[in-house]
C-alpha atoms as a PDB file:
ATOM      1  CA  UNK A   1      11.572   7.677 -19.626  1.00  0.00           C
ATOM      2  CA  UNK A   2      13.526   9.873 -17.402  1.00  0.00           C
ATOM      3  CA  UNK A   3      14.608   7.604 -13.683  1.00  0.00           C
ATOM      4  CA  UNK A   4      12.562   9.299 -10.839  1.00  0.00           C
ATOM      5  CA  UNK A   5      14.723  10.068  -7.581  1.00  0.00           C
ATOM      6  CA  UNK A   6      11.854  11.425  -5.612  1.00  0.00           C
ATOM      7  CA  UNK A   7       8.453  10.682  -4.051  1.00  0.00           C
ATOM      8  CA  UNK A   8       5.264  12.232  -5.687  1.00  0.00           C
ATOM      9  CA  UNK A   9       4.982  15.880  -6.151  1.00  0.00           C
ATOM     10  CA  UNK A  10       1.565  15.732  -3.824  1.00  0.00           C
ATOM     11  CA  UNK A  11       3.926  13.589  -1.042  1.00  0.00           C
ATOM     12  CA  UNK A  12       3.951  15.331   2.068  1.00  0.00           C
ATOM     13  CA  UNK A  13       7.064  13.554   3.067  1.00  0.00           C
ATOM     14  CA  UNK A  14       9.105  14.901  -0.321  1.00  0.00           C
ATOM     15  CA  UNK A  15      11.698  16.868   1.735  1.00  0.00           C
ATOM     16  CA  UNK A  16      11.998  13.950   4.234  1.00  0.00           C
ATOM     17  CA  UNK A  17      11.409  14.198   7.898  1.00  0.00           C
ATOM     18  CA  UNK A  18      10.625  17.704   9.785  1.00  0.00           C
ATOM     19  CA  UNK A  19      11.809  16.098  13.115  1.00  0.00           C
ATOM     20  CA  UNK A  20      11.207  19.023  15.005  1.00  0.00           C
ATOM     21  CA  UNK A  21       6.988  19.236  13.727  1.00  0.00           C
ATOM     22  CA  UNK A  22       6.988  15.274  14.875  1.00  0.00           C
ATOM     23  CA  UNK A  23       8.639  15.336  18.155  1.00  0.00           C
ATOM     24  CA  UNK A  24       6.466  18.542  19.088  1.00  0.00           C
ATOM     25  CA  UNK A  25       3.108  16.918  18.569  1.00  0.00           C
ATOM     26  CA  UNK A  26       4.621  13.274  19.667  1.00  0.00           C
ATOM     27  CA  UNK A  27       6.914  14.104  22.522  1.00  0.00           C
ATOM     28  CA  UNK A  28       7.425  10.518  22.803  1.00  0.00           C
ATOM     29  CA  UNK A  29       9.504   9.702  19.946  1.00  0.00           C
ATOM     30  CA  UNK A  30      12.297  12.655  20.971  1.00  0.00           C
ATOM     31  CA  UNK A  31      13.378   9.076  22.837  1.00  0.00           C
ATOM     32  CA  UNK A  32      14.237   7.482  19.799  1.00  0.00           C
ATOM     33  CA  UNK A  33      16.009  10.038  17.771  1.00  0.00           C
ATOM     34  CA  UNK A  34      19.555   9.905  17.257  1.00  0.00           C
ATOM     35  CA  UNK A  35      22.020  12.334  15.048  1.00  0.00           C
ATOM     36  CA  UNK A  36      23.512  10.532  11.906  1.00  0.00           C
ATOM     37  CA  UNK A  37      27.299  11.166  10.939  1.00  0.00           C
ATOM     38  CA  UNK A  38      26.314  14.620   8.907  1.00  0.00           C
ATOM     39  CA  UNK A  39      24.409  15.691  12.477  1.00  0.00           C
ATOM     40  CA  UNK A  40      21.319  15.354  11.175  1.00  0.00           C
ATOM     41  CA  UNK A  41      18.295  14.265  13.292  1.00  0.00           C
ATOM     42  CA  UNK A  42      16.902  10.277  12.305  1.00  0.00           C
ATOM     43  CA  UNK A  43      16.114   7.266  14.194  1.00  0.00           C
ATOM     44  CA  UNK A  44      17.759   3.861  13.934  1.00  0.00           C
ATOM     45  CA  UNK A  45      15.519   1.884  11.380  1.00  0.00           C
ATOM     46  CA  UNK A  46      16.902  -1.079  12.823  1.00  0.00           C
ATOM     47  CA  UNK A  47      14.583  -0.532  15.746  1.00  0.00           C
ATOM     48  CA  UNK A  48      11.286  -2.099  15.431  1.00  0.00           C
ATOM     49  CA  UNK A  49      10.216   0.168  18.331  1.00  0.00           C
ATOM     50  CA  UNK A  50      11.208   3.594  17.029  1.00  0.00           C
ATOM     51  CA  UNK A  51      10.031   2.876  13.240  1.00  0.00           C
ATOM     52  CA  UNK A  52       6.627   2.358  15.041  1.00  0.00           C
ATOM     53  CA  UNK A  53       6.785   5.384  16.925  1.00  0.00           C
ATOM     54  CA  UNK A  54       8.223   7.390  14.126  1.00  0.00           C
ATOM     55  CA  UNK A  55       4.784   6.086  11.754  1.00  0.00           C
ATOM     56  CA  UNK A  56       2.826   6.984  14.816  1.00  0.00           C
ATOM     57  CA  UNK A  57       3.905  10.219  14.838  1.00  0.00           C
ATOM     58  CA  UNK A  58       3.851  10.794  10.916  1.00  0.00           C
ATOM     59  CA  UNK A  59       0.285   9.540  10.884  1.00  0.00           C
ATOM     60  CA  UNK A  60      -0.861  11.928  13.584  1.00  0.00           C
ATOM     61  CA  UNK A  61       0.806  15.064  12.103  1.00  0.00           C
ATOM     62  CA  UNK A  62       0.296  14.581   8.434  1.00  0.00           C
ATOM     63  CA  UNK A  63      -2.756  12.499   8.271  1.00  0.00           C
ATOM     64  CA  UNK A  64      -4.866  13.521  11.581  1.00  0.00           C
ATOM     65  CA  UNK A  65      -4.527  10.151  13.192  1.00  0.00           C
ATOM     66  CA  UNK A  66      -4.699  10.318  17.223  1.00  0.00           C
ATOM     67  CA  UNK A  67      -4.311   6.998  17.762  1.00  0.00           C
ATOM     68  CA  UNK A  68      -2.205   4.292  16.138  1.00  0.00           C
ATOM     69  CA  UNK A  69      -0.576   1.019  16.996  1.00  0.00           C
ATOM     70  CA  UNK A  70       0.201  -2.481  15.875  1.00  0.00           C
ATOM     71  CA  UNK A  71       0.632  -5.727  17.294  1.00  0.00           C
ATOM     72  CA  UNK A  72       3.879  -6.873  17.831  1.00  0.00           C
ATOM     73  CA  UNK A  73       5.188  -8.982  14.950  1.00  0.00           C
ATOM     74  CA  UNK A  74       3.154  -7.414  12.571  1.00  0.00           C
ATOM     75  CA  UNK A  75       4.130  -5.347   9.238  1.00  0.00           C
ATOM     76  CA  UNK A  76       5.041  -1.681  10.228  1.00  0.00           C
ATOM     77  CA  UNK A  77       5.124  -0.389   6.609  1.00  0.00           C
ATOM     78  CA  UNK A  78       7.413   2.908   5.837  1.00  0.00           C
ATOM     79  CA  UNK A  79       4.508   5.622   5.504  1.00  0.00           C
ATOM     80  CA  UNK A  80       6.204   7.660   2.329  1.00  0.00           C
ATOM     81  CA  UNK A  81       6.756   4.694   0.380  1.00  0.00           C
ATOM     82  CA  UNK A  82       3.040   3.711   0.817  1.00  0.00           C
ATOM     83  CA  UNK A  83       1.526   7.298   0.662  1.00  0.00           C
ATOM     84  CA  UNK A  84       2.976   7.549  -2.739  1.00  0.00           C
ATOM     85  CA  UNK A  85       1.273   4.219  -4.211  1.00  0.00           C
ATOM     86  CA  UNK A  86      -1.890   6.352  -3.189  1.00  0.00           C
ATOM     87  CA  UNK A  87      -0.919   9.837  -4.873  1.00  0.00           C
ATOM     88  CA  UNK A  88      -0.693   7.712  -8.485  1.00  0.00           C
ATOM     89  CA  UNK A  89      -3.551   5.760  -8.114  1.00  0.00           C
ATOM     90  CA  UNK A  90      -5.390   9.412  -7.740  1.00  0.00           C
ATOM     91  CA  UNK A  91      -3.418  10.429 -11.060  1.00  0.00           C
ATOM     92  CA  UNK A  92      -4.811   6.730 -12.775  1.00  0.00           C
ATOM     93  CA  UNK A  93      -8.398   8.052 -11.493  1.00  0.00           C
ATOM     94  CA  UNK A  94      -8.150  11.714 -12.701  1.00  0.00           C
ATOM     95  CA  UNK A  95      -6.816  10.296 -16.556  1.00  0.00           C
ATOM     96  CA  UNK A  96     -10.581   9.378 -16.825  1.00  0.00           C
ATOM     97  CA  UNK A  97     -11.979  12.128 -15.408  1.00  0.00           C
ATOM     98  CA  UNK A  98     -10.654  15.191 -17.031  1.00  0.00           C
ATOM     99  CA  UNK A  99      -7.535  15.118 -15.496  1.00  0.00           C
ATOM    100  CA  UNK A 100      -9.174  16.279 -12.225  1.00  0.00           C
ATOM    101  CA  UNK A 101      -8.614  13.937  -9.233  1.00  0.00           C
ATOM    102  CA  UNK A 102     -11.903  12.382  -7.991  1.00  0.00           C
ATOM    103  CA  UNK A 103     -12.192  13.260  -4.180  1.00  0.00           C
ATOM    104  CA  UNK A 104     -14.648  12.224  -1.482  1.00  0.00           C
ATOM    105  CA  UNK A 105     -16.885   9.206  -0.347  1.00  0.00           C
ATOM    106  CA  UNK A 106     -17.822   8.336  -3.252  1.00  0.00           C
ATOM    107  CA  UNK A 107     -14.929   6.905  -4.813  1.00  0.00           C
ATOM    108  CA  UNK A 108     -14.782   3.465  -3.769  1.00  0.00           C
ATOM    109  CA  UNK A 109     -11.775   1.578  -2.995  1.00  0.00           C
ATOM    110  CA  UNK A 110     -10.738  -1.970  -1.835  1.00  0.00           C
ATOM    111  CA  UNK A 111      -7.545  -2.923  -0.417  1.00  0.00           C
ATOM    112  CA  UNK A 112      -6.797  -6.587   0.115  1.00  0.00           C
ATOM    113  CA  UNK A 113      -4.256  -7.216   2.382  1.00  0.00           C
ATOM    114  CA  UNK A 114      -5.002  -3.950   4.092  1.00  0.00           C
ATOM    115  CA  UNK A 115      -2.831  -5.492   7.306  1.00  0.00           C
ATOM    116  CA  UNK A 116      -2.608  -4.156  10.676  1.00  0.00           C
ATOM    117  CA  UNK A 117      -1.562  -0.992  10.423  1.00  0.00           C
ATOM    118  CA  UNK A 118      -4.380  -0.293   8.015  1.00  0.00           C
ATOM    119  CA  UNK A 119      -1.945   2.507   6.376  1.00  0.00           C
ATOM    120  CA  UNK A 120      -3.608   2.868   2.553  1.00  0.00           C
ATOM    121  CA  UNK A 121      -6.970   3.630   3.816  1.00  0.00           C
ATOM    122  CA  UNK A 122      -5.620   5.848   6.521  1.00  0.00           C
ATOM    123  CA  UNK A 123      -3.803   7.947   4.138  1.00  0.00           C
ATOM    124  CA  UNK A 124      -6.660   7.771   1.564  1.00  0.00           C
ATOM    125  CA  UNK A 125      -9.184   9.065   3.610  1.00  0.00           C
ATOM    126  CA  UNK A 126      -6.953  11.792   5.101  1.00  0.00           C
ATOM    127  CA  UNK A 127      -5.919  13.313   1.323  1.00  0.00           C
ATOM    128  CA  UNK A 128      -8.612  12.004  -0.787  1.00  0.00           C
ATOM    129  CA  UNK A 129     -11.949  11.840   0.954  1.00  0.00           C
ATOM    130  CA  UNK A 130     -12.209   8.344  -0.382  1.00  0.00           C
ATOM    131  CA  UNK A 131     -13.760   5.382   1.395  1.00  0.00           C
ATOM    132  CA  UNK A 132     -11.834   2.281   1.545  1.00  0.00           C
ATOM    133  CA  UNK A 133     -12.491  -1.510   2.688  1.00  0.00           C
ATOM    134  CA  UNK A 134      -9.927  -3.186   3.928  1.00  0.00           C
ATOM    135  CA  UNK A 135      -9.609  -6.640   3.427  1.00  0.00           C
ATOM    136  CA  UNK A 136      -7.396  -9.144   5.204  1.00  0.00           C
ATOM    137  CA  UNK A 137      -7.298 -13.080   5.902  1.00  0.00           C
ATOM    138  CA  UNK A 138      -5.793 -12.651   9.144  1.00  0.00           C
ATOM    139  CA  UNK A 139      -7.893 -12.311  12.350  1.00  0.00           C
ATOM    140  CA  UNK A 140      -5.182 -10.421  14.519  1.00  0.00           C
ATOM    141  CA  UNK A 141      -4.834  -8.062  11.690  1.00  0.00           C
ATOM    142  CA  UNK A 142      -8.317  -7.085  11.048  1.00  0.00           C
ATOM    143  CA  UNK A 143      -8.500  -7.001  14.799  1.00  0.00           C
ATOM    144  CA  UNK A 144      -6.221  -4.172  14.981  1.00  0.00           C
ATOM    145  CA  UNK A 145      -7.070  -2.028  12.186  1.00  0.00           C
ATOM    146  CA  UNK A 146     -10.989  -1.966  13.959  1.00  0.00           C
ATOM    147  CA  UNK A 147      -9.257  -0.660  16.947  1.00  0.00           C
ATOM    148  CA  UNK A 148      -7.677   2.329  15.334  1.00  0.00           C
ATOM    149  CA  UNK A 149     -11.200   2.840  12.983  1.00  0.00           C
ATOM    150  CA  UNK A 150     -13.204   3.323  16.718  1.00  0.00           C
ATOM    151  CA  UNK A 151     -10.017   4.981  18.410  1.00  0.00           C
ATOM    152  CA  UNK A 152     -10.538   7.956  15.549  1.00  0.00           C
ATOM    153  CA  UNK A 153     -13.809   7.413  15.010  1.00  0.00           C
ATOM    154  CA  UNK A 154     -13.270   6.370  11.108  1.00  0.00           C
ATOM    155  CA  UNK A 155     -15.704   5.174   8.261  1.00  0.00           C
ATOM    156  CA  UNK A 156     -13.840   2.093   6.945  1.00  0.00           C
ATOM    157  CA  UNK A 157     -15.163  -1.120   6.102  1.00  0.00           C
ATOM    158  CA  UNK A 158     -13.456  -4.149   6.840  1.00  0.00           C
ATOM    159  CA  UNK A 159     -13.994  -7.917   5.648  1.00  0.00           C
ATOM    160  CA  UNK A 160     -12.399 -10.603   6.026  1.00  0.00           C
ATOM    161  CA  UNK A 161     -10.985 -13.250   3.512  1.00  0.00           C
ATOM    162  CA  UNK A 162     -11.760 -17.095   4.984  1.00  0.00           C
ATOM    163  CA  UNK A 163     -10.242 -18.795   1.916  1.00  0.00           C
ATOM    164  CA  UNK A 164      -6.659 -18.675   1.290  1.00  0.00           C
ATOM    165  CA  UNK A 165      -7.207 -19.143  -2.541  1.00  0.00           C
ATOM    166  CA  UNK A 166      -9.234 -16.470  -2.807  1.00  0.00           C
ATOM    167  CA  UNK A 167      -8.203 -12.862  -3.641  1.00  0.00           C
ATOM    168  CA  UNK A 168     -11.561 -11.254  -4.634  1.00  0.00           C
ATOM    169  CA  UNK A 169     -14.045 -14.307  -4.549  1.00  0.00           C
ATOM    170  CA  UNK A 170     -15.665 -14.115  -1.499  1.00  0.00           C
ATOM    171  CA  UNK A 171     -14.897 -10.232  -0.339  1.00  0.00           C
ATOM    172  CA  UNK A 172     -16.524  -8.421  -3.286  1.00  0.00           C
ATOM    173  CA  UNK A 173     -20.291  -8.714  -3.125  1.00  0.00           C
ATOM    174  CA  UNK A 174     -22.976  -8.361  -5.704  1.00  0.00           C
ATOM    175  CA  UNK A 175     -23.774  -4.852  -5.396  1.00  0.00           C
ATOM    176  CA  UNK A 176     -20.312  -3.531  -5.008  1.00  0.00           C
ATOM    177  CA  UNK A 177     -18.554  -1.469  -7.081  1.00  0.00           C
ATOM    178  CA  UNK A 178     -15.138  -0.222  -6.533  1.00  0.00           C
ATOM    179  CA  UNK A 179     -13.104   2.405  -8.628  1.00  0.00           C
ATOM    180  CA  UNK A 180      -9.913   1.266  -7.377  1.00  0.00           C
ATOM    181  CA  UNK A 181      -8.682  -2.207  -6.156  1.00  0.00           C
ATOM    182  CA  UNK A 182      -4.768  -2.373  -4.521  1.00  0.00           C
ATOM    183  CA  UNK A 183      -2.557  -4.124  -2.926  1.00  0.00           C
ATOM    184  CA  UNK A 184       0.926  -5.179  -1.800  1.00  0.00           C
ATOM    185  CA  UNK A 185       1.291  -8.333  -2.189  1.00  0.00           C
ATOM    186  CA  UNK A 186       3.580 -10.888  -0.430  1.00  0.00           C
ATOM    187  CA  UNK A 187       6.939 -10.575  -2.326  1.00  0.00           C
ATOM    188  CA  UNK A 188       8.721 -14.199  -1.751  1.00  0.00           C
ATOM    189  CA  UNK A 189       7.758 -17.012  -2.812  1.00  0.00           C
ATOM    190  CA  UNK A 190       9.349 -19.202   1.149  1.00  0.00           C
ATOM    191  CA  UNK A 191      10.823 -17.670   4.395  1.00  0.00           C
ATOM    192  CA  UNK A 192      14.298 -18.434   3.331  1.00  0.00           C
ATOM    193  CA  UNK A 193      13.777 -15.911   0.712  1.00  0.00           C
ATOM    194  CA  UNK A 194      12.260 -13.421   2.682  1.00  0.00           C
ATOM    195  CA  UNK A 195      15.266 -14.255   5.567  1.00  0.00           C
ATOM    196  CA  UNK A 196      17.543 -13.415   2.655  1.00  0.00           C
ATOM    197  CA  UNK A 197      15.959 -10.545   1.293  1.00  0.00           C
ATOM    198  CA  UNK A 198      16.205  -9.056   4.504  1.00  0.00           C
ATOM    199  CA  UNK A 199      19.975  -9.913   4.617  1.00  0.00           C
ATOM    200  CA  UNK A 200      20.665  -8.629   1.526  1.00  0.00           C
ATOM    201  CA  UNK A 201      18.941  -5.151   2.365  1.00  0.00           C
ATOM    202  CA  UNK A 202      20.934  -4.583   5.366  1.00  0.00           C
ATOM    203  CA  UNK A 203      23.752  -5.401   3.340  1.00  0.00           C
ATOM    204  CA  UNK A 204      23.360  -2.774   1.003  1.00  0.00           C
ATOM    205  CA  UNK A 205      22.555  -0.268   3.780  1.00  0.00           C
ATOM    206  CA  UNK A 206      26.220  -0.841   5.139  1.00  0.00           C
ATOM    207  CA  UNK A 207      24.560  -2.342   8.596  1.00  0.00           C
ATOM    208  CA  UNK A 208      26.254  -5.831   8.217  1.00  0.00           C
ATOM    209  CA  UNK A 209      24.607  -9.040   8.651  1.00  0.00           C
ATOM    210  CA  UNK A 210      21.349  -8.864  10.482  1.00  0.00           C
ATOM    211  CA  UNK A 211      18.494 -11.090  10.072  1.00  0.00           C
ATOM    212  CA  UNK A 212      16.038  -8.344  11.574  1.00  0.00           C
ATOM    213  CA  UNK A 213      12.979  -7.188  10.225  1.00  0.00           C
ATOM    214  CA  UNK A 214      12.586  -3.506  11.303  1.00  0.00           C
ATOM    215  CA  UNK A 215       9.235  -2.872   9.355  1.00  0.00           C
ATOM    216  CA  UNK A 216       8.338  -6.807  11.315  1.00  0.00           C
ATOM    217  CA  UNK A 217       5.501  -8.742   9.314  1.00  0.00           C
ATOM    218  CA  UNK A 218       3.655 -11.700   9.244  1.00  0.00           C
ATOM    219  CA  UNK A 219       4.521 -14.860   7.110  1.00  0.00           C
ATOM    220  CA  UNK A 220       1.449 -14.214   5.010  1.00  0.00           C
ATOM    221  CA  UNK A 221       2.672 -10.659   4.737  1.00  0.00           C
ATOM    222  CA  UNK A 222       5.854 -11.581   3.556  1.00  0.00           C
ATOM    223  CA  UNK A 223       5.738 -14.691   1.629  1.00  0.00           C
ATOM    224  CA  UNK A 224       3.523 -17.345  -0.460  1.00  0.00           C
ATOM    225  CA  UNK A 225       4.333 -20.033  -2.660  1.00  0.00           C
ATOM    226  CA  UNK A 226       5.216 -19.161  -5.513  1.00  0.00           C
ATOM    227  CA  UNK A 227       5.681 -15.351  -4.585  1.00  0.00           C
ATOM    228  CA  UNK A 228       4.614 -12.222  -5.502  1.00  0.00           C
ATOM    229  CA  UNK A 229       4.274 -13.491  -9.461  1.00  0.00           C
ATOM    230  CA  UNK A 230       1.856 -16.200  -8.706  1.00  0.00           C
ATOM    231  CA  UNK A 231      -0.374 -14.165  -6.332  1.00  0.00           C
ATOM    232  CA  UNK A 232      -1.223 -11.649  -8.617  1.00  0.00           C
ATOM    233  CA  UNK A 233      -1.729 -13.921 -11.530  1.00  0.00           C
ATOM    234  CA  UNK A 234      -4.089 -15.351  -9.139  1.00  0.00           C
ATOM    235  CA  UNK A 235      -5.327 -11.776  -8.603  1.00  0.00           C
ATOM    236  CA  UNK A 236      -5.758 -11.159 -12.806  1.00  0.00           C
ATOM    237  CA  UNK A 237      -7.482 -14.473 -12.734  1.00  0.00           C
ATOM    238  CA  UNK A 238     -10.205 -13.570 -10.577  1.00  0.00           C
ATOM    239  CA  UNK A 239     -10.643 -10.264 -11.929  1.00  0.00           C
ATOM    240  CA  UNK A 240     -12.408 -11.532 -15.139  1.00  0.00           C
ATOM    241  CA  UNK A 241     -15.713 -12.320 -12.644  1.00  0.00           C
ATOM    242  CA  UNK A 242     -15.269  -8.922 -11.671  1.00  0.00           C
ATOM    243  CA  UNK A 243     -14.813  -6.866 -14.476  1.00  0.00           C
ATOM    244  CA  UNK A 244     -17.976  -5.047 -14.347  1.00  0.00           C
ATOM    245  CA  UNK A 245     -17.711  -3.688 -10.643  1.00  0.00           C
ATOM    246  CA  UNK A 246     -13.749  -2.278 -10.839  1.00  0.00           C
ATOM    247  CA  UNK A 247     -12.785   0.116 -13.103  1.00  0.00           C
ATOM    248  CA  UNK A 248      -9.204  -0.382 -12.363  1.00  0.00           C
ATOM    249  CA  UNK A 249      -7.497  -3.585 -10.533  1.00  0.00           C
ATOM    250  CA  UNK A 250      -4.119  -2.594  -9.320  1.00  0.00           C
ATOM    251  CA  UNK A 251      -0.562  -4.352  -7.419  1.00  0.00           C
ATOM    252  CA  UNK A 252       2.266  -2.695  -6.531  1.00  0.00           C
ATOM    253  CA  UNK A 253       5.440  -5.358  -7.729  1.00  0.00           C
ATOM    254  CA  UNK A 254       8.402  -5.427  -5.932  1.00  0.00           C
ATOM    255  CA  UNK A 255      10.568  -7.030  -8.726  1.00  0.00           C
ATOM    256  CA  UNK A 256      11.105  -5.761 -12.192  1.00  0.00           C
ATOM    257  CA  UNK A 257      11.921  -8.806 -13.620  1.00  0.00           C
ATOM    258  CA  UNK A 258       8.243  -9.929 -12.794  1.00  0.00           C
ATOM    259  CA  UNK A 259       6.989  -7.315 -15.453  1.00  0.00           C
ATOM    260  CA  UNK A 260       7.336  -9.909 -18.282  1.00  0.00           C
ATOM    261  CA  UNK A 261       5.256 -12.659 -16.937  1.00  0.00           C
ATOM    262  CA  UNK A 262       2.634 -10.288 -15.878  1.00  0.00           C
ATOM    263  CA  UNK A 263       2.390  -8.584 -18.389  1.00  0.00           C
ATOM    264  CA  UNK A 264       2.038 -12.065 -20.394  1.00  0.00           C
ATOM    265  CA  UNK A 265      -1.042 -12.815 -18.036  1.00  0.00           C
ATOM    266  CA  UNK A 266      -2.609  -9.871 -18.868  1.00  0.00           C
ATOM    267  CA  UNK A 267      -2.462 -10.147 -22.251  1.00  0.00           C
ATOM    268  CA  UNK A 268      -3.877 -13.413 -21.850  1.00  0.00           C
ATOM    269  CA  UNK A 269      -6.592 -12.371 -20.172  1.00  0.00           C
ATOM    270  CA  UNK A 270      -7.645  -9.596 -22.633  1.00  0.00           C
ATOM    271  CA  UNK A 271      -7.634  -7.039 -20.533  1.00  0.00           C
ATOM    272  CA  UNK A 272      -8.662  -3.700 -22.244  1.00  0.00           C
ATOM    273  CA  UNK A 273      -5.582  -2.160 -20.990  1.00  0.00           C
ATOM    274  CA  UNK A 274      -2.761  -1.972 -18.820  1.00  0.00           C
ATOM    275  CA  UNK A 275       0.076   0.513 -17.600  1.00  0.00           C
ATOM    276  CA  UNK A 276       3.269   0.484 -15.128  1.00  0.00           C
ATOM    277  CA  UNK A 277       3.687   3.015 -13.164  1.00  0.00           C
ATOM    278  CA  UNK A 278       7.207   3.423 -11.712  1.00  0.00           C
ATOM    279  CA  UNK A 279       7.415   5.525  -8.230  1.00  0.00           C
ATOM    280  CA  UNK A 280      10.771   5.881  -6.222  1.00  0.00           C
ATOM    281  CA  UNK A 281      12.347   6.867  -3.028  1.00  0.00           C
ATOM    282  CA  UNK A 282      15.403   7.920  -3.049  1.00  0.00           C
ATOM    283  CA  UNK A 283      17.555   5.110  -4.579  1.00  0.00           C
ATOM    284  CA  UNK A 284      14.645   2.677  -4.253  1.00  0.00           C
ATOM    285  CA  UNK A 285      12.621   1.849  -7.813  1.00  0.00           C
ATOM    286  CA  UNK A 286       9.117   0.726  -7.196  1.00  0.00           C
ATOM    287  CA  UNK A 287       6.312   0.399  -9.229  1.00  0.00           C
ATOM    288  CA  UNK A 288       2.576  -0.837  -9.276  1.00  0.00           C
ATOM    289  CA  UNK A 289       0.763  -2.653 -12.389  1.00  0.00           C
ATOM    290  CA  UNK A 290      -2.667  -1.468 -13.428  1.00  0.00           C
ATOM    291  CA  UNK A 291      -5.453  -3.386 -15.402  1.00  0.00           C
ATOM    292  CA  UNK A 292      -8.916  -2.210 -16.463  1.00  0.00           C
ATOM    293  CA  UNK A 293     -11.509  -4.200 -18.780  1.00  0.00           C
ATOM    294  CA  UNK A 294     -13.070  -1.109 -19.648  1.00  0.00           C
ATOM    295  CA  UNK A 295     -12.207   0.733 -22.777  1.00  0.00           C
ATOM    296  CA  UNK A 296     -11.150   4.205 -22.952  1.00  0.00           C
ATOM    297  CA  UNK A 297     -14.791   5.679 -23.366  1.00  0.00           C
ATOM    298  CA  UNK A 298     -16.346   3.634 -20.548  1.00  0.00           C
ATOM    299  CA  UNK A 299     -14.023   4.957 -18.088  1.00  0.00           C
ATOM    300  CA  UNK A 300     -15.341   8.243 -17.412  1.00  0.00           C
ATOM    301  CA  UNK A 301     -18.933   7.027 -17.521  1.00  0.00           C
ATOM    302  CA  UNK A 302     -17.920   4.374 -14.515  1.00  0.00           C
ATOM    303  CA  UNK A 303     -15.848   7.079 -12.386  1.00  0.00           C
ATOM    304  CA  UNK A 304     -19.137   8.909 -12.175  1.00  0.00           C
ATOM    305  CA  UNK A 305     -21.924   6.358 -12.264  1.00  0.00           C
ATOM    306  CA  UNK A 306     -22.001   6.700  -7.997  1.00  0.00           C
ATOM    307  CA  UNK A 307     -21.421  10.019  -8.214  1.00  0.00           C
ATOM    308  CA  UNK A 308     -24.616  11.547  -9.897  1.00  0.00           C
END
């Protein structure tokens, strides 16, 4: 398999930043741009403040959003990255229809975790058509992403998750069905690793020691016991009960070496099938795991049972 060095064909953010497009439709973040050593135009991505107000004005020129804004302290999540996860889950959707993306209301999606910023439905909507609901066990969260559904006036659902040890239990109802289920799950398993992480990534970057989080994010963003492994064998677990109502369970994983184990699980839990899909950014590997319980021929058949 040949290493991808870019985003996804269908990325609007492929050739990077059009500076010029952002700071003439948000005037406001011309305040936070500064001019790298090759003169080109960026922002300092150790500043909480301008990566919001560089999402805020990505969101509003690519994706139609007026209106966006977190809470301080909460995950601002880099919009490319994320926008990508999206652009291959509509390529895992089209493989059982024909090879034509699905589009429109119809297509069902659930995102647990959906956080603050409520970025995967946002984006979703905008190039898909697709109705989301968001799902998230923190109040200040789900709090937030409401506000930006009435600022744009926007069809999302959102739930929330009361029991810690739940992943699907609980949100999913009886009559739901959902073509796609996603998520980005907390990666550490304790602060210290996250703290470390985060050290290590400025590190690389050249910026020296720094214990700053410039994309921010709550502990239950950013860490659970166990880490990112455990959740989503937690997440396979409960997808047996749901088996019937998702065609295709997904989880982006942060670390490669958690393939293995996974992939173990799965097998375990006799899934009818399962695929990695690697994505990248620049340098930057990442990749999301995909599980289905429905054989090959009962795909297509599901993709359009709420769509006759």
């Amino acid at each position: 398999m040949a290493t991808k060095s870019k985003l996804h064909p269908r990325n609007q953010h492929i050739n990077g930043y059009d500076f010029v497009r952002l700071g003439a439709q948000t005037p406001e973040l011309k305040a936070f741009t500064i001019s790298n050593p090759a003169g080109r135009t960026t922002i300092d991505f150790q500043d909480v403040s301008a990566v919001r107000m560089l999402n805020r004005a990505l969101l509003k020129a690519h994706y139609d959003i007026e209106y966006w804004d977190i809470p301080e302290g909460y995950l601002c999540p880099p919009i490319p990255g994320r926008v990508d996860y999206i652009h291959y889950l509509a390529d895992l959707l089209a493989d059982s229809n024909n090879q034509e993306i699905p589009r429109g209301g119809d297509i069902k999606v659930l995102d647990i975790g959906t956080g603050a910023s409520l970025v995967y439905p946002l984006a979703g909507q905008s190039e898909y058509g697709w109705h989301f609901t968001g799902v998230d066990i923190d109040a200040g969260a789900l709090k937030s992403a409401r506000k930006i559904c009435e600022f744009n006036n926007l069809e999302i659902s959102l739930r929330r998750q009361n029991n810690r040890e739940n992943i699907f239990r609980g949100v999913i109802q009886p009559k739901d069905a959902f073509h796609l289920t996603m998520c980005n799950p907390p990666f550490h398993g304790s602060i210290e690793q996250a703290n470390k992480g985060t050290q290590r990534k400025w590190a690389n970057l050249g910026k020296g020691r720094s214990t700053k989080l410039n994309f921010g994010g709550q502990n239950a963003e950013l860490w659970c016991p166990g880490g990112e492994t455990k959740f989503i064998a937690r997440m396979v677990d409960q997808s047996r009960e749901f088996a019937d109502q998702c065609l295709w369970f997904t989880s982006l994983v942060s670390k490669k070496d958690n393939l293995q184990p996974l992939s173990r699980i799965l097998k375990r839990a006799r899934v009818a099938d399962y695929k990695v899909v690697e994505m990248a950014q620049g340098q930057k590997i990442s990749r999301f795991i995909a599980w289905t319980y429905k054989k090959r021929n009962q795909r297509s058949l599901f993709a359009k049972r709420d769509r006759a």
